[in-house]
Protein backbone atom coordinates (compact mmCIF):
# COMPACT_ATOMS: atom_id res chain seq x y z
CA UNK A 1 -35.30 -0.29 -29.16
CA UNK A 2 -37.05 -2.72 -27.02
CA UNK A 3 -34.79 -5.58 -28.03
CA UNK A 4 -31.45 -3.45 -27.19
CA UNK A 5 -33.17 -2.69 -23.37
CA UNK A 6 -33.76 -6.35 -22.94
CA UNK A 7 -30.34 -7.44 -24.01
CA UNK A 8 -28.66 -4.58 -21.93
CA UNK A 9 -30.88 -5.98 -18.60
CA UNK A 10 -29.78 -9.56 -19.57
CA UNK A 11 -26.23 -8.53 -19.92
CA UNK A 12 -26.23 -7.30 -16.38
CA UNK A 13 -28.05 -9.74 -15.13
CA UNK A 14 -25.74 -12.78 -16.80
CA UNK A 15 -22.45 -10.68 -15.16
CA UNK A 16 -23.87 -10.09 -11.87
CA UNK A 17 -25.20 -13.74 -11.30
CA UNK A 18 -23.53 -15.84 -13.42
CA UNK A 19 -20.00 -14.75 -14.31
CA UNK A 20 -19.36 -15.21 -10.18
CA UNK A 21 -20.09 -19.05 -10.33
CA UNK A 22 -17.79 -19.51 -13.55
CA UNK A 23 -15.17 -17.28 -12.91
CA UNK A 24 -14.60 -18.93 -8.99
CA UNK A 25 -13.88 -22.12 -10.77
CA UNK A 26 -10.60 -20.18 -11.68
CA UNK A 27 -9.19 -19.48 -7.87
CA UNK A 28 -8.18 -23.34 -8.30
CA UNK A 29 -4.26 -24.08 -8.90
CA UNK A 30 -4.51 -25.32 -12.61
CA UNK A 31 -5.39 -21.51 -12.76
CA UNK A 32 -3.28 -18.68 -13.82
CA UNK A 33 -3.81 -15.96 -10.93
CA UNK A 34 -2.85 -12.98 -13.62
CA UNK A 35 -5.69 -14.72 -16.08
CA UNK A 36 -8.76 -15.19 -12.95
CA UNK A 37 -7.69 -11.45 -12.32
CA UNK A 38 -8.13 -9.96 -15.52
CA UNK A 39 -10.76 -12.03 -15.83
CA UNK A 40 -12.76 -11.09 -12.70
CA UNK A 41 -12.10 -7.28 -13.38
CA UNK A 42 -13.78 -7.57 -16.66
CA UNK A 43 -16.91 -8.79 -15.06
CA UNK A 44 -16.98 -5.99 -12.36
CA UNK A 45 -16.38 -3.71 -15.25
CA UNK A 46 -18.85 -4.84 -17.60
CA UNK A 47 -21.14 -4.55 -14.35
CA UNK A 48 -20.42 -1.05 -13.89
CA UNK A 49 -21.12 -0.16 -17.54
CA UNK A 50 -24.34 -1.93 -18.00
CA UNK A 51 -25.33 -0.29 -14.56
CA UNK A 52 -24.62 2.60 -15.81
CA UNK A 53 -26.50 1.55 -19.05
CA UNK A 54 -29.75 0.79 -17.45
CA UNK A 55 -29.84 4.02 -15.50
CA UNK A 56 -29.43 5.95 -18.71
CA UNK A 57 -32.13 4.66 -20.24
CA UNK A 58 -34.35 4.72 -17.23
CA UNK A 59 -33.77 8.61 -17.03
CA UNK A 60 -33.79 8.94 -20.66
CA UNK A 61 -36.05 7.11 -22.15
CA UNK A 62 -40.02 8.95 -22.82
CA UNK A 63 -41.49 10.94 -20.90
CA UNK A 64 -38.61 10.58 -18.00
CA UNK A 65 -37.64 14.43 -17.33
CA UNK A 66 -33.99 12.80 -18.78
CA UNK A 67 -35.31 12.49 -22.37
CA UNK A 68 -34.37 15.24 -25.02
CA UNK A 69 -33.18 17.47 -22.18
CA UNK A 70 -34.71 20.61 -23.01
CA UNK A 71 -35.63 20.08 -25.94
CA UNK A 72 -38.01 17.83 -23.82
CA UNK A 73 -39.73 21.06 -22.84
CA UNK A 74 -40.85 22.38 -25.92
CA UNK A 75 -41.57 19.65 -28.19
CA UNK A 76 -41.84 16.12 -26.49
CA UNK A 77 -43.59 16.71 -23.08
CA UNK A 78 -46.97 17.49 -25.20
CA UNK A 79 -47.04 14.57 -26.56
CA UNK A 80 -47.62 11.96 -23.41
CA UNK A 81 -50.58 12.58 -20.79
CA UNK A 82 -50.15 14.27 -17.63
CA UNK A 83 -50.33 10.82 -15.43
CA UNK A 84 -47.60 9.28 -17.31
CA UNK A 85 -45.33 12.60 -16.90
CA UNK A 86 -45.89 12.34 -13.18
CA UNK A 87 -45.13 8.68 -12.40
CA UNK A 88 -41.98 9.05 -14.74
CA UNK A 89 -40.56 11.84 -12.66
CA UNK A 90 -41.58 10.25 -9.31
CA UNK A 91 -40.03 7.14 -10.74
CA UNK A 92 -36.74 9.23 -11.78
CA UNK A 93 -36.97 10.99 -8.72
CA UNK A 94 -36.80 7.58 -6.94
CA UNK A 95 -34.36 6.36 -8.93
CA UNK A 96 -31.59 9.48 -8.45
CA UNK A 97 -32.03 9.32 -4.90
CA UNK A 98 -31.10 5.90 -4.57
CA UNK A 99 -27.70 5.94 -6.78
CA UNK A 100 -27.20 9.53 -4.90
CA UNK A 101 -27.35 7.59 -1.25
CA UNK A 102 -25.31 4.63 -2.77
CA UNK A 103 -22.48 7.15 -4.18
CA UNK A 104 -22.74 9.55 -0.69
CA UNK A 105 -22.36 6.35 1.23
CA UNK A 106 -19.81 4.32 -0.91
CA UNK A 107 -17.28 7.30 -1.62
CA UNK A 108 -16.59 8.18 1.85
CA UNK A 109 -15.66 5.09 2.75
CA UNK A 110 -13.19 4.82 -0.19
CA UNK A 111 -11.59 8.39 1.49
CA UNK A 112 -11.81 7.01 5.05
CA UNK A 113 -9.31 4.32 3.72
CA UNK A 114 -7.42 6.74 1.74
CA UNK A 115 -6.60 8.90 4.63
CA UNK A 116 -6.22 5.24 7.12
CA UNK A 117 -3.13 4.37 4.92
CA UNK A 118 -1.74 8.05 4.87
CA UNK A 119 -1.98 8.00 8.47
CA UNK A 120 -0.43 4.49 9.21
CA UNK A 121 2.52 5.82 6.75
CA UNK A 122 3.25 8.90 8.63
CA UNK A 123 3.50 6.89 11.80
CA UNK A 124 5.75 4.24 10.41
CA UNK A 125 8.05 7.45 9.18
CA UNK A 126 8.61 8.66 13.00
CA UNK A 127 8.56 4.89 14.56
CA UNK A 128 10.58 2.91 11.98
CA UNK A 129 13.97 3.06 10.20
CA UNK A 130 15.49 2.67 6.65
CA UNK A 131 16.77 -0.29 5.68
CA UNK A 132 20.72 -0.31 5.20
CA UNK A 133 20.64 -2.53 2.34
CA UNK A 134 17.19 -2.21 0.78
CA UNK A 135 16.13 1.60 -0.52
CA UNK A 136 12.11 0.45 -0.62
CA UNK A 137 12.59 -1.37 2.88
CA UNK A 138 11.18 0.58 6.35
CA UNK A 139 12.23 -1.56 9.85
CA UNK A 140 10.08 -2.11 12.52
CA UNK A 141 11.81 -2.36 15.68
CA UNK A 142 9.51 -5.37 17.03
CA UNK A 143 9.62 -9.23 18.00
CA UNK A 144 6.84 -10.27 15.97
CA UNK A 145 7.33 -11.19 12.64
CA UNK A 146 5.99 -8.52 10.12
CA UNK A 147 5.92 -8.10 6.53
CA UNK A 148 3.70 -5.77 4.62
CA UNK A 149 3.81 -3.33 1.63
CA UNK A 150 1.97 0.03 1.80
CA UNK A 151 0.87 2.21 -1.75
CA UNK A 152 3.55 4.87 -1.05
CA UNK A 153 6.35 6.47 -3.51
CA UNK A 154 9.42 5.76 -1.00
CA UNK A 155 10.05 2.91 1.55
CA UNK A 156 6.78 0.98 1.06
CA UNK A 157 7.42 -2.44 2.01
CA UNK A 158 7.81 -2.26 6.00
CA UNK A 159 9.45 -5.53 7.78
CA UNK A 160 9.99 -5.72 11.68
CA UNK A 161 13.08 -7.16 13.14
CA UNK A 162 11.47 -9.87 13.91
CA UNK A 163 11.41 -11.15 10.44
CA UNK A 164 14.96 -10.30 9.79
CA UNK A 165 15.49 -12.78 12.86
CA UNK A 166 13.60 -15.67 11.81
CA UNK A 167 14.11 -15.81 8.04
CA UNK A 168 17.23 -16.57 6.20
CA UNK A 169 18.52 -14.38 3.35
CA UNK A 170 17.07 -16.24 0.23
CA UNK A 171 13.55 -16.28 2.25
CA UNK A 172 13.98 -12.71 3.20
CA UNK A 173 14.24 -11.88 -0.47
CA UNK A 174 11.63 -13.97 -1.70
CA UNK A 175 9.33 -11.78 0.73
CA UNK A 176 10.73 -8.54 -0.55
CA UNK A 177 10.17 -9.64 -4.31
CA UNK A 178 6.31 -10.82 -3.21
CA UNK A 179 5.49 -7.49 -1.46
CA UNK A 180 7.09 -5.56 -4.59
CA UNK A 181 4.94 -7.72 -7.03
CA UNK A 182 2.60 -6.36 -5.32
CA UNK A 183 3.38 -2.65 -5.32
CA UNK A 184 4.12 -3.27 -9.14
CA UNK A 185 1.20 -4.86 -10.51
CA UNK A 186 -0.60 -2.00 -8.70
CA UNK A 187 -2.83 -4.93 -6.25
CA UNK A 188 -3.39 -2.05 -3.43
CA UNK A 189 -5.60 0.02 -6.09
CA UNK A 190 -6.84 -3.17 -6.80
CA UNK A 191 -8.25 -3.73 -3.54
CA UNK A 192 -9.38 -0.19 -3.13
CA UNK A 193 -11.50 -0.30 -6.12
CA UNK A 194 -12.60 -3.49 -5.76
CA UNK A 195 -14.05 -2.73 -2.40
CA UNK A 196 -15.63 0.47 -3.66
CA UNK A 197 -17.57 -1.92 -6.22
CA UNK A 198 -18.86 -3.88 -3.27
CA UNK A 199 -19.79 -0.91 -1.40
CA UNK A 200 -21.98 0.39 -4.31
CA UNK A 201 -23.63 -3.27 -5.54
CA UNK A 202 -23.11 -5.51 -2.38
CA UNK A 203 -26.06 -7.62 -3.02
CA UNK A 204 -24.73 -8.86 -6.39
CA UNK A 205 -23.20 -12.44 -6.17
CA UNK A 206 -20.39 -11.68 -8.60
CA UNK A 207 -19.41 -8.45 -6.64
CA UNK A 208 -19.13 -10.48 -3.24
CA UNK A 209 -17.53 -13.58 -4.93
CA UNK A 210 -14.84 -11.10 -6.35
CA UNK A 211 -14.30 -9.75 -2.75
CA UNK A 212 -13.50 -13.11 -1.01
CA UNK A 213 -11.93 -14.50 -4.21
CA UNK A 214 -9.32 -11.68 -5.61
CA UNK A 215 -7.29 -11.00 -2.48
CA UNK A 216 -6.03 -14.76 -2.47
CA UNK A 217 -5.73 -14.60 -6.11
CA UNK A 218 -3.34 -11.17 -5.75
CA UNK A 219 -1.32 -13.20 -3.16
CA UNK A 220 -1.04 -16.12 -5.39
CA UNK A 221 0.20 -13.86 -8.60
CA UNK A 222 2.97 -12.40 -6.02
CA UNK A 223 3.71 -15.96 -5.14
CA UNK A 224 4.68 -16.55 -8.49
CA UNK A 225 6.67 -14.01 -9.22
CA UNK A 226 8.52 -14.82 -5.72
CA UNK A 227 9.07 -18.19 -6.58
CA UNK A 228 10.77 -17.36 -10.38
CA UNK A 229 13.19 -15.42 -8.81
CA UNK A 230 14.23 -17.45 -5.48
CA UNK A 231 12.45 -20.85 -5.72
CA UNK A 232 9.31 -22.72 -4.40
CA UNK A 233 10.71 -24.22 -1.60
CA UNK A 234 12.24 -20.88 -0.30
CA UNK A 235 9.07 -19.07 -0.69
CA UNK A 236 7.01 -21.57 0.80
CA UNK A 237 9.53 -21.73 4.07
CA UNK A 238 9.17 -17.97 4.36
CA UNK A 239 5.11 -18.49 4.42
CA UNK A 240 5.65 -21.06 7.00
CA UNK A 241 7.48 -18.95 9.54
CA UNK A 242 5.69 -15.61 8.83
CA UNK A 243 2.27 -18.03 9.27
CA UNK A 244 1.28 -15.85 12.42
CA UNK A 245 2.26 -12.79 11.34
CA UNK A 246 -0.77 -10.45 12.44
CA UNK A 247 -2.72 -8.46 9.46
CA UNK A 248 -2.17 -4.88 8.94
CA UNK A 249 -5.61 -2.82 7.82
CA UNK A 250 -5.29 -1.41 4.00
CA UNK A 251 -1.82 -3.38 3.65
CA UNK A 252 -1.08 -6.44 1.68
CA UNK A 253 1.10 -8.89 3.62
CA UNK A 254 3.16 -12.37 2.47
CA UNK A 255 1.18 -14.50 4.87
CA UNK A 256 -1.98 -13.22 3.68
CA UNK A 257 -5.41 -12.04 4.68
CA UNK A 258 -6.36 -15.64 6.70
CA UNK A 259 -4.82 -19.04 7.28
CA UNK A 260 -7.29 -21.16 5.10
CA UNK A 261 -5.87 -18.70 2.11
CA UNK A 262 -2.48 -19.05 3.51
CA UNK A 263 -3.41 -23.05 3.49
CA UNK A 264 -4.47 -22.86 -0.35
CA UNK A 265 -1.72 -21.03 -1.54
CA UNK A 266 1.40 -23.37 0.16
CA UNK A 267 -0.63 -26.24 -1.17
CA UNK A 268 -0.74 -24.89 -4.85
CA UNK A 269 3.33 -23.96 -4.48
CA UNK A 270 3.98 -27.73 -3.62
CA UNK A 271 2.07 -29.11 -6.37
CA UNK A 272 3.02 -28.95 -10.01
CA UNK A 273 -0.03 -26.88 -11.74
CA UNK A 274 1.85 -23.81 -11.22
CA UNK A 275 3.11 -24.18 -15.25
CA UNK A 276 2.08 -21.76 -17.81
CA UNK A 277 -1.85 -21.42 -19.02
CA UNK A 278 -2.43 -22.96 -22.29
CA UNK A 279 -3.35 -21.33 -25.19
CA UNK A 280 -6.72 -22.75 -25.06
CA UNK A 281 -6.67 -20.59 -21.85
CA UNK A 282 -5.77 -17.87 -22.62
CA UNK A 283 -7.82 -17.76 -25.41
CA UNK A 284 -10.43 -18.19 -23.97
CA UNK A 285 -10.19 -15.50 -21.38
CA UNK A 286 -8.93 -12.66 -23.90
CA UNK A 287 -12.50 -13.54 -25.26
CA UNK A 288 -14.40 -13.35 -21.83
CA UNK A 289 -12.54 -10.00 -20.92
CA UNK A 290 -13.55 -8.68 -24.38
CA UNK A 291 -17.06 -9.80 -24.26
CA UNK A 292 -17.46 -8.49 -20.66
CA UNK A 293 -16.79 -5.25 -21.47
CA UNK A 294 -17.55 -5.11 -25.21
CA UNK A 295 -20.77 -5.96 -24.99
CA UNK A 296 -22.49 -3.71 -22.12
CA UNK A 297 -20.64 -1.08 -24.23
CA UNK A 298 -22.06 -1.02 -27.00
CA UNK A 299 -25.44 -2.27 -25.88
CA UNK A 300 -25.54 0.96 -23.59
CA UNK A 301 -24.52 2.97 -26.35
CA UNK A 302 -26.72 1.63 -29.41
CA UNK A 303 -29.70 1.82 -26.64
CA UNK A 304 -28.70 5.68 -25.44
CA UNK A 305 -28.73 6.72 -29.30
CA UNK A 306 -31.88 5.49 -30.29
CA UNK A 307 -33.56 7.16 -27.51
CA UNK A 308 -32.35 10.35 -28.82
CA UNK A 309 -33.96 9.52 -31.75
CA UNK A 310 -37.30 8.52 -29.59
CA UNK A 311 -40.18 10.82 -28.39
């Protein structure tokens, strides 16, 4: 029993300070953007679980008020002094109240951004037309260059006039197929939940790693899929002239969240390391993603079963 609480602690400790370090080494070009993603969602995951592990067990295990439930009542609670009865519920007491404030803090803002998008949809319906040409495409009547997708079942990529101005038709299209990556490979829930994970465990350097790293990562796997189906050069053009295009709040744009990421991912277009990972690679991470959220698994729930078996 003792052994399974110590490995579930060093699990969570290994994801939350490690796995950050390792897994940044991955937002460099010889990377595959899909592969640091999985890969960096495993570790958040696994964090979550062994969390959720470690709270368990400190509500669960003897004499916390957690353990046996009420069975607890009749038969277990004799058997431990009064003292350690009291600091165990003051300690689980503690405990509750803290996750309680992190969830009552954490959750609203996840709703606040919710009802931000819904909002900034139902405006762009009254201000902004359909697209002649394009049945997912909502135009902006505006100078500035604009290009950003939106979670939304209809007309969720939004372009100004502006852009239709300043880029050509194979750059044009090489924006629409980025911003539809991105509605596609589902990077707007992404973001969400990722920023939900940093709103419940900000202190934890893989949690604040992930939140600088996996937007630019998101924008580099739309940049691939952009640049199969018009070209590098096109793609990388488009960038260029939608470089000051400003950012929307809750969207996900083609010039990105900031011009050093902007910077990063023009630079990893132009070079050659954009080829397929190797099966070395990807080997490699099928293992980490398994072993990141394997492990706290069944650690948690080896560790939860023998305290049922505990008094």
């Amino acid at each position: 029993m003792l052994y399974l609480v110590i490995g579930l602690v060093c699990t969570a400790v290994l994801l939350s300070c490690l796995a950050g370090p390792a897994l940044d080494r991955l937002r460099r070009p010889a990377a595959h953007p899909l592969i640091a993603i999985s890969c960096w969602f495993a570790a958040l995951a696994g964090i979550l679980i062994a969390g959720i592990g470690i709270v368990a067990v400190a509500l669960l295990a003897p004499p916390a008020p957690g353990h046996g439930l009420l069975e607890w009542l009749r038969n277990c609670l004799p058997h431990h002094g009064d003292e350690a009865i009291i600091m165990a519920a003051a300690a689980s007491l503690v405990l509750l109240t803290a996750c309680c404030s992190r969830l009552a803090r954490s959750l609203p803002r996840l709703s606040r951004a919710v009802r931000h998008r819904r909002r900034h949809w139902e405006t762009l319906r009254l201000v902004a037309r359909a697209h002649g040409r394009h049945d997912d495409v909502l135009v902006l009547d505006h100078p500035v260059p604009v290009a950003y997708s939106l979670p939304a079942r209809e007309r969720a990529i939004v372009v100004s006039t502006g852009t239709q101005e300043i880029l050509t038709p194979e750059e044009f299209c090489a924006v629409l197929v980025h911003e539809r990556t991105h509605l596609r490979q589902r990077h707007h829930t992404m973001l969400l939940v990722l920023d939900l994970a940093y709103a419940l465990l900000p202190w934890l350097p893989t949690v604040r790693r992930a939140r600088k790293t996996l937007p630019l990562l998101l924008e580099m796997a739309a940049d691939d899929a952009a640049a199969r189906a018009c070209g590098r050069r096109t793609l990388v053009d488009a960038l260029y002239r939608l470089a000051a295009t400003p950012g929307v709040a809750g969207a996900l744009g083609a010039a990105g969240p900031s011009t050093g990421a902007l910077t990063e991912r023009v630079l990893r277009l132009e070079s050659a390391a954009m080829g397929k990972p190797s099966r070395v690679v990807r080997a490699a991470a099928s293992a980490f993603v398994a072993t990141a959220v394997a492990t706290p698994l069944l650690v948690a729930g080896a560790t939860i079963v023998q305290l049922s078996e505990i008094c």
